[in-house]
N, C-alpha and C. Protein backbone atom coordinates (compact mmCIF):
# COMPACT_ATOMS: atom_id res chain seq x y z
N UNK A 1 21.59 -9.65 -14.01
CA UNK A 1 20.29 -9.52 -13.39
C UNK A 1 19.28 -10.30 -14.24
N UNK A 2 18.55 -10.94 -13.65
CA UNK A 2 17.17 -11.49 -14.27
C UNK A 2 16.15 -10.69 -13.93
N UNK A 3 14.98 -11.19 -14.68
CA UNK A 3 13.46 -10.55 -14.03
C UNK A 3 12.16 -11.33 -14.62
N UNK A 4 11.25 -10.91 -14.01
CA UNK A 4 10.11 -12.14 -13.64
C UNK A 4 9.27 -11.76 -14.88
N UNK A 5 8.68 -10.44 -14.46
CA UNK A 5 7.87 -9.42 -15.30
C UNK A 5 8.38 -7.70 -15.53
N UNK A 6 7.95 -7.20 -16.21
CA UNK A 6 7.81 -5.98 -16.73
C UNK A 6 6.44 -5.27 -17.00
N UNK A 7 5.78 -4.79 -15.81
CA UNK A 7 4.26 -4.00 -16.22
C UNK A 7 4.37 -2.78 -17.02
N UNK A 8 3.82 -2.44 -18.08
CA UNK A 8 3.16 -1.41 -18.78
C UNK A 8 3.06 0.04 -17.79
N UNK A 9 2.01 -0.79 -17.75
CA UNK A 9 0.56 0.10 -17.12
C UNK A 9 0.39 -0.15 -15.58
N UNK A 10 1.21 0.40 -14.75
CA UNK A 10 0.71 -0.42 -12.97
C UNK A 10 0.22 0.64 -12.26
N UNK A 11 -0.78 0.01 -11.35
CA UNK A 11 -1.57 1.03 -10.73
C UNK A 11 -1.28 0.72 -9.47
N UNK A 12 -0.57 -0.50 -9.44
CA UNK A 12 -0.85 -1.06 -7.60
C UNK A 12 0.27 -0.95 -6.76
N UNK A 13 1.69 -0.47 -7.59
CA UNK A 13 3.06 -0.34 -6.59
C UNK A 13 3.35 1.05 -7.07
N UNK A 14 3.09 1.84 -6.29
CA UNK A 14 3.61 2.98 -6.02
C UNK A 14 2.01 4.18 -6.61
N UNK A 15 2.43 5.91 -6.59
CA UNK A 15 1.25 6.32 -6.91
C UNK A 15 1.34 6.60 -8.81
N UNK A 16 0.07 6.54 -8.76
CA UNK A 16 0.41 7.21 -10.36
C UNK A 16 0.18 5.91 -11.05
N UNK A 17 0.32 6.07 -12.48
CA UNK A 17 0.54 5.01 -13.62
C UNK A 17 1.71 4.99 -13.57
N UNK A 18 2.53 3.42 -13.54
CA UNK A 18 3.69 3.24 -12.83
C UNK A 18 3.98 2.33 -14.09
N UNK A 19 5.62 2.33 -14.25
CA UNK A 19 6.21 0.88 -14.94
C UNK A 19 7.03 -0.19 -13.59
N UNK A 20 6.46 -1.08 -13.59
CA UNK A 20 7.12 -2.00 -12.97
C UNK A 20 8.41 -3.24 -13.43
N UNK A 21 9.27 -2.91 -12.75
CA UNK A 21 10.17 -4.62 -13.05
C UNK A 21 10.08 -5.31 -12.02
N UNK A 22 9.92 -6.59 -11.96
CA UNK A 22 9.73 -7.52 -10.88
C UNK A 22 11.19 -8.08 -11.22
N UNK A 23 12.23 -8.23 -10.02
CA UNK A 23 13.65 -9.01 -10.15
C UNK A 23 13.22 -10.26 -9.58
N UNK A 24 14.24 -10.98 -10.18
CA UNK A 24 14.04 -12.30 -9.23
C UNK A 24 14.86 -12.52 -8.69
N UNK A 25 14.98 -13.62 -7.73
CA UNK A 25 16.29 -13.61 -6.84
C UNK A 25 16.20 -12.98 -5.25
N UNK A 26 15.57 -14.21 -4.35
CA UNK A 26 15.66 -13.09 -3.00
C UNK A 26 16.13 -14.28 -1.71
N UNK A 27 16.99 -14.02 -0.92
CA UNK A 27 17.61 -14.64 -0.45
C UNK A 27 17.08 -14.74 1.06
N UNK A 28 15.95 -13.54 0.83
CA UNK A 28 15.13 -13.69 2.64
C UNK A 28 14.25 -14.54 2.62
N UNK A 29 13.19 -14.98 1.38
CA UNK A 29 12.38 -15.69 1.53
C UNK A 29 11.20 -15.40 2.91
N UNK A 30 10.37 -14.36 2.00
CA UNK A 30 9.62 -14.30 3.77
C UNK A 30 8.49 -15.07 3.87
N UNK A 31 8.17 -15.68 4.40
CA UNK A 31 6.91 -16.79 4.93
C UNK A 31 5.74 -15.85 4.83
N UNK A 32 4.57 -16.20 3.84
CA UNK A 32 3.51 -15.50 3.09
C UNK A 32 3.87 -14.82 1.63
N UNK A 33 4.92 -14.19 1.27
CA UNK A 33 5.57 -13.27 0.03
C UNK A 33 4.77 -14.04 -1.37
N UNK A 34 4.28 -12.50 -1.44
CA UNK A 34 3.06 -12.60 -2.74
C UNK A 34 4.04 -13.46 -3.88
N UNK A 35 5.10 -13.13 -3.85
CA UNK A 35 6.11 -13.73 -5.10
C UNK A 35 7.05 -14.32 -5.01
N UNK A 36 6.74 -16.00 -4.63
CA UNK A 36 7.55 -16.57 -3.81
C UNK A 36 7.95 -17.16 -5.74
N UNK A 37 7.36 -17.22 -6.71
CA UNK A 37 7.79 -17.56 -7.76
C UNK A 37 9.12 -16.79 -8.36
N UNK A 38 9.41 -15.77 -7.67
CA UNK A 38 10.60 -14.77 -8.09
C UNK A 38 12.10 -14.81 -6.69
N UNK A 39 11.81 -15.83 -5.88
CA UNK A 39 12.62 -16.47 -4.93
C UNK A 39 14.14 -16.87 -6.24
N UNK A 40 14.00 -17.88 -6.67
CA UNK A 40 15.19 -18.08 -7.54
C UNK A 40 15.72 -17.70 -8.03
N UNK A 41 17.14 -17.14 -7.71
CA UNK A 41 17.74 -16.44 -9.21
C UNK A 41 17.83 -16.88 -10.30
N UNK A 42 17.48 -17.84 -10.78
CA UNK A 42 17.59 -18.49 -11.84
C UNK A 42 16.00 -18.53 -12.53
N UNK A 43 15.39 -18.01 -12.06
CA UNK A 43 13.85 -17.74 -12.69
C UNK A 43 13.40 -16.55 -13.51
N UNK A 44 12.55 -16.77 -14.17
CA UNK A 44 12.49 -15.59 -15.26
C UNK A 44 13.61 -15.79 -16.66
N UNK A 45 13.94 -14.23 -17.03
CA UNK A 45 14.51 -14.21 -18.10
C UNK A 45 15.74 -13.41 -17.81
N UNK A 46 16.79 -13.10 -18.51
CA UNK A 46 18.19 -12.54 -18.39
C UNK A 46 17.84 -10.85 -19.23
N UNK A 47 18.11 -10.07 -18.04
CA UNK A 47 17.90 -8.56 -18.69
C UNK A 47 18.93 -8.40 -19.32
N UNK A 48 18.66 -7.85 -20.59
CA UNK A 48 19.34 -7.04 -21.14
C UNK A 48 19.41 -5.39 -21.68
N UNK A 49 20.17 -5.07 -22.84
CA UNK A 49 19.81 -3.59 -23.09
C UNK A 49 18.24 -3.52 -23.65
N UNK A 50 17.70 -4.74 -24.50
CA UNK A 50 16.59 -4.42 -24.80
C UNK A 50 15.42 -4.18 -24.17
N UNK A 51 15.77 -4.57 -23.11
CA UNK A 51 14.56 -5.02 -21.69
C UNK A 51 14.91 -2.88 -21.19
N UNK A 52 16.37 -3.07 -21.25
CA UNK A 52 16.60 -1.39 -20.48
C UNK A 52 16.00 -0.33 -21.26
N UNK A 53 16.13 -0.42 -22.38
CA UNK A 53 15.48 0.60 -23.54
C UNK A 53 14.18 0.66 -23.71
N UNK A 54 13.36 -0.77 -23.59
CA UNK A 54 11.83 -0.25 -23.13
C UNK A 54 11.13 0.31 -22.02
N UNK A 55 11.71 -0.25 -21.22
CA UNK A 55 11.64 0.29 -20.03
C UNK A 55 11.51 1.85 -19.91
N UNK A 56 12.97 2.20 -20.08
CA UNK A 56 13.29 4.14 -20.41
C UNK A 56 12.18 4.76 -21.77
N UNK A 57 11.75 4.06 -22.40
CA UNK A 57 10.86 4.41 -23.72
C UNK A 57 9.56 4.60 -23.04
N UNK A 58 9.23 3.49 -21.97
CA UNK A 58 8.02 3.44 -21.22
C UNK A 58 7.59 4.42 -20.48
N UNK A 59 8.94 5.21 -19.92
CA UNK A 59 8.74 6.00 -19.11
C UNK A 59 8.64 7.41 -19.54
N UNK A 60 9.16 7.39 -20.73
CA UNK A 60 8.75 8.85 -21.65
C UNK A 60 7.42 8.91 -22.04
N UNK A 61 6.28 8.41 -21.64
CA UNK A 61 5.44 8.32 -21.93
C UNK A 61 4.75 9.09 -20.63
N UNK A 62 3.87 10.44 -21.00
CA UNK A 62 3.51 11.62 -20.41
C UNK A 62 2.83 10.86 -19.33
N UNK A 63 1.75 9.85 -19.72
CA UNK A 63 1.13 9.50 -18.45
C UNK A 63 1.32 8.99 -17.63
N UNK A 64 2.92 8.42 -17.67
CA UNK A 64 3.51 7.56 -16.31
C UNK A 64 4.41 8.38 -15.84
N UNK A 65 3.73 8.10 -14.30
CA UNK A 65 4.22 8.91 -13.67
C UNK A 65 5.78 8.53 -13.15
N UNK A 66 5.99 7.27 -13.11
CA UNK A 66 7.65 6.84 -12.48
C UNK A 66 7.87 5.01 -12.57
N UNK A 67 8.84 4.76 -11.78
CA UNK A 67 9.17 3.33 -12.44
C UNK A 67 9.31 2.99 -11.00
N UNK A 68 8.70 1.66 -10.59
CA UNK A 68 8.82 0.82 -9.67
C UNK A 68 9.68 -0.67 -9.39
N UNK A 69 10.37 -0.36 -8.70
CA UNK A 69 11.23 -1.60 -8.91
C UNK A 69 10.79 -2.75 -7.45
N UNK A 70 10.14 -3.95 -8.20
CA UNK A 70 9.92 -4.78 -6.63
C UNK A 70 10.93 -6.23 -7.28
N UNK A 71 10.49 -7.49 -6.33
CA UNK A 71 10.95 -8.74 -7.11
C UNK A 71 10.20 -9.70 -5.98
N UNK A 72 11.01 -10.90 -5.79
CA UNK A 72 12.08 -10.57 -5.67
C UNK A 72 12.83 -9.68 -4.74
N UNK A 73 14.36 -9.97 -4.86
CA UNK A 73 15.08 -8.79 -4.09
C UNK A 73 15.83 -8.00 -5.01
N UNK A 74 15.43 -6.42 -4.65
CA UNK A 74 16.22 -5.30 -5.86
C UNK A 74 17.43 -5.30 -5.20
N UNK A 75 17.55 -5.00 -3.96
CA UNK A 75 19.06 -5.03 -3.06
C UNK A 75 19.84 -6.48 -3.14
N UNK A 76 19.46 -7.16 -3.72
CA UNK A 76 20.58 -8.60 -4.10
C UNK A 76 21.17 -8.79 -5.55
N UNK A 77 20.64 -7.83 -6.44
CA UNK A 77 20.78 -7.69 -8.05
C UNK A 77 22.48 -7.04 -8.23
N UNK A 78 22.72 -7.89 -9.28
CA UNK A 78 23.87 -6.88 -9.96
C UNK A 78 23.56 -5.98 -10.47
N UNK A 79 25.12 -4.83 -11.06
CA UNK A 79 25.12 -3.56 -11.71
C UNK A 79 24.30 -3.23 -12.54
N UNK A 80 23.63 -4.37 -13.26
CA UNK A 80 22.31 -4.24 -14.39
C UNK A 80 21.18 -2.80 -13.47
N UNK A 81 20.71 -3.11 -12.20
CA UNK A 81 20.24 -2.33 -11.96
C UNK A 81 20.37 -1.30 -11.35
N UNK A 82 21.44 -1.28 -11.48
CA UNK A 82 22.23 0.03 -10.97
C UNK A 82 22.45 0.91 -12.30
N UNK A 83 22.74 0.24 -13.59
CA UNK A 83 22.51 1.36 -14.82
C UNK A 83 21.28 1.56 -15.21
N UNK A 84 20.22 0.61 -14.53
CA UNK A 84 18.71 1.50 -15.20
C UNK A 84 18.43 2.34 -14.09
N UNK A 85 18.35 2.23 -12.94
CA UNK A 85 18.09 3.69 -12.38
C UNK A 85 18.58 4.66 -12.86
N UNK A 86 19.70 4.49 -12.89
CA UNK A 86 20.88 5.60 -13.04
C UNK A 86 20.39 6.26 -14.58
N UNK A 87 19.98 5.58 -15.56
CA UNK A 87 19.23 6.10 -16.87
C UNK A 87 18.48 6.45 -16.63
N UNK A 88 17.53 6.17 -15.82
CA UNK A 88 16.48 5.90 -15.62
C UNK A 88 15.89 7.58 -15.08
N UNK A 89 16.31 7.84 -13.98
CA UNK A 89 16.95 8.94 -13.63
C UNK A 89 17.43 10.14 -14.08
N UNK A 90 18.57 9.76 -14.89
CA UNK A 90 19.52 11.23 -16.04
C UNK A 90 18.17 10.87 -16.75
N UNK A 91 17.99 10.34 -18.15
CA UNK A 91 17.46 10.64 -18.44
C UNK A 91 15.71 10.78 -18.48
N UNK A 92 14.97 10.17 -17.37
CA UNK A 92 13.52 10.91 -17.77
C UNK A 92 13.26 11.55 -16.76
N UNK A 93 14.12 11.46 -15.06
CA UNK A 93 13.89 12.36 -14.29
C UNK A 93 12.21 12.29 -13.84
N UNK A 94 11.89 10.77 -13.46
CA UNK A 94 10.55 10.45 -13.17
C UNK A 94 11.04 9.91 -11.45
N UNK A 95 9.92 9.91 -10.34
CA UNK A 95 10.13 9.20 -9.17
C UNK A 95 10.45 7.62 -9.71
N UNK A 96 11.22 7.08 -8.53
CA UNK A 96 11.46 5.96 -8.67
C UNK A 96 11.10 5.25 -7.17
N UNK A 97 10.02 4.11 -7.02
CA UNK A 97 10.00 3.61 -5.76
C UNK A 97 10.74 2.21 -5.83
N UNK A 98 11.03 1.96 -4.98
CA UNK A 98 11.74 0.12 -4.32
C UNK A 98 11.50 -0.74 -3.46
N UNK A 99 11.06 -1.79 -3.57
CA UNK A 99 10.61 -2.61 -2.48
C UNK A 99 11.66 -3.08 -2.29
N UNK A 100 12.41 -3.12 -0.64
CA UNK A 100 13.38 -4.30 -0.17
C UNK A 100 12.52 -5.13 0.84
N UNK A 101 12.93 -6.36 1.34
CA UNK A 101 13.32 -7.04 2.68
C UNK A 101 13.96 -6.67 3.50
N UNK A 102 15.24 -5.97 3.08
CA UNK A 102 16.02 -5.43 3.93
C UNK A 102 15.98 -4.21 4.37
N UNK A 103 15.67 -4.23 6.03
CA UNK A 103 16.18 -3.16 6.56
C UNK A 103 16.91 -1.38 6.37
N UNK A 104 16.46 -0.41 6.29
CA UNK A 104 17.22 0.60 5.49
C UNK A 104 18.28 0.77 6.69
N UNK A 105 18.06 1.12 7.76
CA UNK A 105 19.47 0.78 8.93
C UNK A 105 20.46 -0.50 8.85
N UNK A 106 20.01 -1.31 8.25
CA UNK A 106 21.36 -2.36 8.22
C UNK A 106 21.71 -2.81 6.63
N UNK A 107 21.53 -1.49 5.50
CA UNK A 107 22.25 -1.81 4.27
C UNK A 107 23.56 -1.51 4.48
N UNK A 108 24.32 -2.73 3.33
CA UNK A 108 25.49 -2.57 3.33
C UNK A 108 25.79 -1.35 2.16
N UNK A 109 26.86 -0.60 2.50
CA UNK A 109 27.62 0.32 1.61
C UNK A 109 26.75 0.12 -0.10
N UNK A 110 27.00 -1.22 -0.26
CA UNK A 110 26.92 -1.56 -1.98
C UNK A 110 25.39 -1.30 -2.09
N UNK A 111 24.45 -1.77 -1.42
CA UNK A 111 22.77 -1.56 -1.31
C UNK A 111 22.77 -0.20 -1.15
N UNK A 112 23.39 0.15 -0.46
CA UNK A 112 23.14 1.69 -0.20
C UNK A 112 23.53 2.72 -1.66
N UNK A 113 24.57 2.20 -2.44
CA UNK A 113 24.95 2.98 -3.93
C UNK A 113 23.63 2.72 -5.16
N UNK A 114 23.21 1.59 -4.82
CA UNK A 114 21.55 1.43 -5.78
C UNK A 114 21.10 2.33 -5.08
N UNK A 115 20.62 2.73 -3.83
CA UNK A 115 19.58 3.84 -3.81
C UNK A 115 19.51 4.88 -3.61
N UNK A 116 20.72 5.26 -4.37
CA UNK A 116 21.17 6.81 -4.44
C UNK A 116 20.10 7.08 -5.67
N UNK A 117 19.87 6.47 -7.01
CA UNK A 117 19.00 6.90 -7.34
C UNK A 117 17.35 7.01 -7.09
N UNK A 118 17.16 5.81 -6.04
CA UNK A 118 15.82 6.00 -5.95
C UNK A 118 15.42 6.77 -4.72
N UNK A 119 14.64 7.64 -4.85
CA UNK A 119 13.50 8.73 -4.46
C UNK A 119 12.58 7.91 -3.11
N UNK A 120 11.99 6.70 -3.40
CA UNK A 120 11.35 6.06 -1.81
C UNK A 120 11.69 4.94 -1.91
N UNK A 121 11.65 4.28 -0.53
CA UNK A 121 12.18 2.74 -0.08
C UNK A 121 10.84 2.63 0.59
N UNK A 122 10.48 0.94 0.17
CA UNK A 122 9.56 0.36 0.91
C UNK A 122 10.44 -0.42 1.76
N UNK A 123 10.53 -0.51 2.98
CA UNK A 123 11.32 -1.19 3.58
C UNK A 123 11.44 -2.34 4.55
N UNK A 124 11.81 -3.45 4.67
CA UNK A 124 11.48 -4.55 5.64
C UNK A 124 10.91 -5.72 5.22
N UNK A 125 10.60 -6.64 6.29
CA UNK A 125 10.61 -8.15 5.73
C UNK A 125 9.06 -7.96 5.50
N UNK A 126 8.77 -8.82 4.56
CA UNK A 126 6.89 -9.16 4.70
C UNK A 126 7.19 -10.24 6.02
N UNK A 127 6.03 -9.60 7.05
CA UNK A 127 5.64 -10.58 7.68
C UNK A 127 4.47 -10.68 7.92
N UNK A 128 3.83 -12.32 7.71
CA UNK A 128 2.82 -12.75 7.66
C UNK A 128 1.77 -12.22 8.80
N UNK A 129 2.13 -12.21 10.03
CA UNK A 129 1.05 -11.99 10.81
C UNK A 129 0.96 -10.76 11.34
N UNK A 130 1.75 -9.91 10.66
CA UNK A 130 1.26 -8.19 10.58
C UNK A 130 1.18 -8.00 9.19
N UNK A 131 0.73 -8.98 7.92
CA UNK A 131 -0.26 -8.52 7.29
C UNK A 131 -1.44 -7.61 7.34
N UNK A 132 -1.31 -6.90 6.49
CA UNK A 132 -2.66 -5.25 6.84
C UNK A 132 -3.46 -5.30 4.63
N UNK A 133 -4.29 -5.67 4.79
CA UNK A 133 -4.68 -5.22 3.27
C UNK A 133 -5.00 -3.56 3.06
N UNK A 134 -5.18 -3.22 3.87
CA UNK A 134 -5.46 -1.64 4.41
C UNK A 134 -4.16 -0.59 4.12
N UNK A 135 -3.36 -1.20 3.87
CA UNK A 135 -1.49 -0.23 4.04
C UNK A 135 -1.68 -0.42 2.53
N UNK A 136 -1.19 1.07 2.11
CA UNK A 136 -1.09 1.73 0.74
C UNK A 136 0.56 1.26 0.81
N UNK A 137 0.74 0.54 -0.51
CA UNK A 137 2.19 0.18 -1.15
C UNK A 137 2.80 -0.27 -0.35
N UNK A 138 2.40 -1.41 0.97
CA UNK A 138 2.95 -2.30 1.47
C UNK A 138 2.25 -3.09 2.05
N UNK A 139 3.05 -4.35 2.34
CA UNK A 139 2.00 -5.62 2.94
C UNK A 139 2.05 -5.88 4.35
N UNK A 140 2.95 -5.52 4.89
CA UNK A 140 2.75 -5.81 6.94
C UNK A 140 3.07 -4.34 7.50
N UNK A 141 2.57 -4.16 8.46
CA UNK A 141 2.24 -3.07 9.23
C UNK A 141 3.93 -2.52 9.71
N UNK A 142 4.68 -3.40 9.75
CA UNK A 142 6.08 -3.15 9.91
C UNK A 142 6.98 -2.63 8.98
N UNK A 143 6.56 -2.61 7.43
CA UNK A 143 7.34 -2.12 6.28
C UNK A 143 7.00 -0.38 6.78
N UNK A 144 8.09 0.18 5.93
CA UNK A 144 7.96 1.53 6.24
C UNK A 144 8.32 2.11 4.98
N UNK A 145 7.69 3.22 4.08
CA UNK A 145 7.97 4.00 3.25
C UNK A 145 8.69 5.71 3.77
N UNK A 146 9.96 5.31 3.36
CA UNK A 146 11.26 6.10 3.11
C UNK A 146 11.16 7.38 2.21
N UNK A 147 11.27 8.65 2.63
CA UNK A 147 11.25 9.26 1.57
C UNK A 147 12.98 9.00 1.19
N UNK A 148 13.63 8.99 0.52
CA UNK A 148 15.12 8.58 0.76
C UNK A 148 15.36 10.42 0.20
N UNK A 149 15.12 11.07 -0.28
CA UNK A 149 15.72 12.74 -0.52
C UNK A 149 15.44 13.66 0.40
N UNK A 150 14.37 13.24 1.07
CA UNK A 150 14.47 14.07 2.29
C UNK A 150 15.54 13.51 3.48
N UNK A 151 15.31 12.15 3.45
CA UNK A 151 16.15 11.10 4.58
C UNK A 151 17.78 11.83 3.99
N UNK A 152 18.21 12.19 2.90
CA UNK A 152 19.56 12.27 2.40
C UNK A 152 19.93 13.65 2.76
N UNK A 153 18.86 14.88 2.64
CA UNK A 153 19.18 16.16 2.56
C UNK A 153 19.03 16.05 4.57
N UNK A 154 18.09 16.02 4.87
CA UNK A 154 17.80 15.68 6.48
C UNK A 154 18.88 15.18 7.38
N UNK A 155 19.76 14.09 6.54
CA UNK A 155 20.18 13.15 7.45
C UNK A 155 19.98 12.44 8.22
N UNK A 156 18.76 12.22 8.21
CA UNK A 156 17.62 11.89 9.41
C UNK A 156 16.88 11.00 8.79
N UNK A 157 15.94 9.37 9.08
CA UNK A 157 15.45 8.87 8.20
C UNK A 157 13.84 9.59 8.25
N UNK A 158 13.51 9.90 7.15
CA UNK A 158 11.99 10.50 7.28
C UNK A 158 11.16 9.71 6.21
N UNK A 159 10.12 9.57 6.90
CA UNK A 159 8.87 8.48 6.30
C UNK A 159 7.92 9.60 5.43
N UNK A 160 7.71 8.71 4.31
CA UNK A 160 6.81 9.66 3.36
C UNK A 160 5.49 10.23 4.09
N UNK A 161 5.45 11.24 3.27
CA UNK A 161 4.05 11.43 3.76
C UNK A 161 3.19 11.70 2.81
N UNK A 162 2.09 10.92 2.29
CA UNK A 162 1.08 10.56 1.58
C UNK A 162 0.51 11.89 1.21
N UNK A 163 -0.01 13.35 1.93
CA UNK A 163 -0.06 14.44 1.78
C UNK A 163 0.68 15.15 0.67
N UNK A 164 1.84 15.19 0.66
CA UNK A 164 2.54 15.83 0.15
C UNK A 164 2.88 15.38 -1.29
């Protein structure tokens, strides 16, 4: 796995004081995408354990509330990010949100084992002309936020609800 950036301190993907990884590598390429610089897999830097250990250090930190994973595509990444959730998770037991492109009805099996650990899916392509600046933690009126633990216990897909 590569990645673009690593935020601290994020206020703007997901709720709360958030840690962000931006992946790179996305194979939808959507026409408008804020981060068309994280399109290449070959862009950025090569994660390693040291990148994983701050990260999990970041998140022990009382005032963040959880870790956000965008890119890029998180559903095109190798096992790299499949062991930081999964740490990520056992050990600090913080929400975890995800931005895909893809569809939550048409993941394959393997996309679907990454988001066993995460808690919400932002879901769907950015598209340009249902751009909304108005939509909390997404960019076109067509993405949809997933609670994925209720969607799992439910069986049913259920959309967050901002209330709760």
């Amino acid at each position: 796995m590569r990645f673009g950036q690593i935020r601290k301190f994020d206020v703007a993907n997901g709720p709360g004081i958030r840690v962000s990884v931006f992946v790179v590598g996305c194979p939808l390429r959507c026409k408008g995408c804020f981060n068309e610089e994280y399109w290449k897999k070959d862009a950025g830097k090569e994660w390693t354990k040291k990148e994983e250990d701050f990260v999990i250090e970041r998140l022990k930190l009382e005032q963040i509330e959880g870790l956000s994973i965008l890119g890029g595509e998180p559903l095109a990444q190798d096992l790299n990010l499949n062991r930081l959730l999964k740490r990520a998770k056992e050990e600090v037991k913080k929400n975890i949100w995800l931005w895909s492109g893809f569809v939550y009805e048409e993941l394959t099996p393997r996309q679907l084992e990454v988001l066993k650990y995460v808690d919400f899916l932002v879901d769907g392509p950015f598209i340009s002309e249902k751009k909304d600046l108005n939509l909390r933690f997404k960019g076109s009126s067509n993405q949809r936020i997933i609670d994925l633990n209720k969607t799992r216990k439910e069986n049913a897909l259920i959309l967050w609800d901002e209330e709760t």
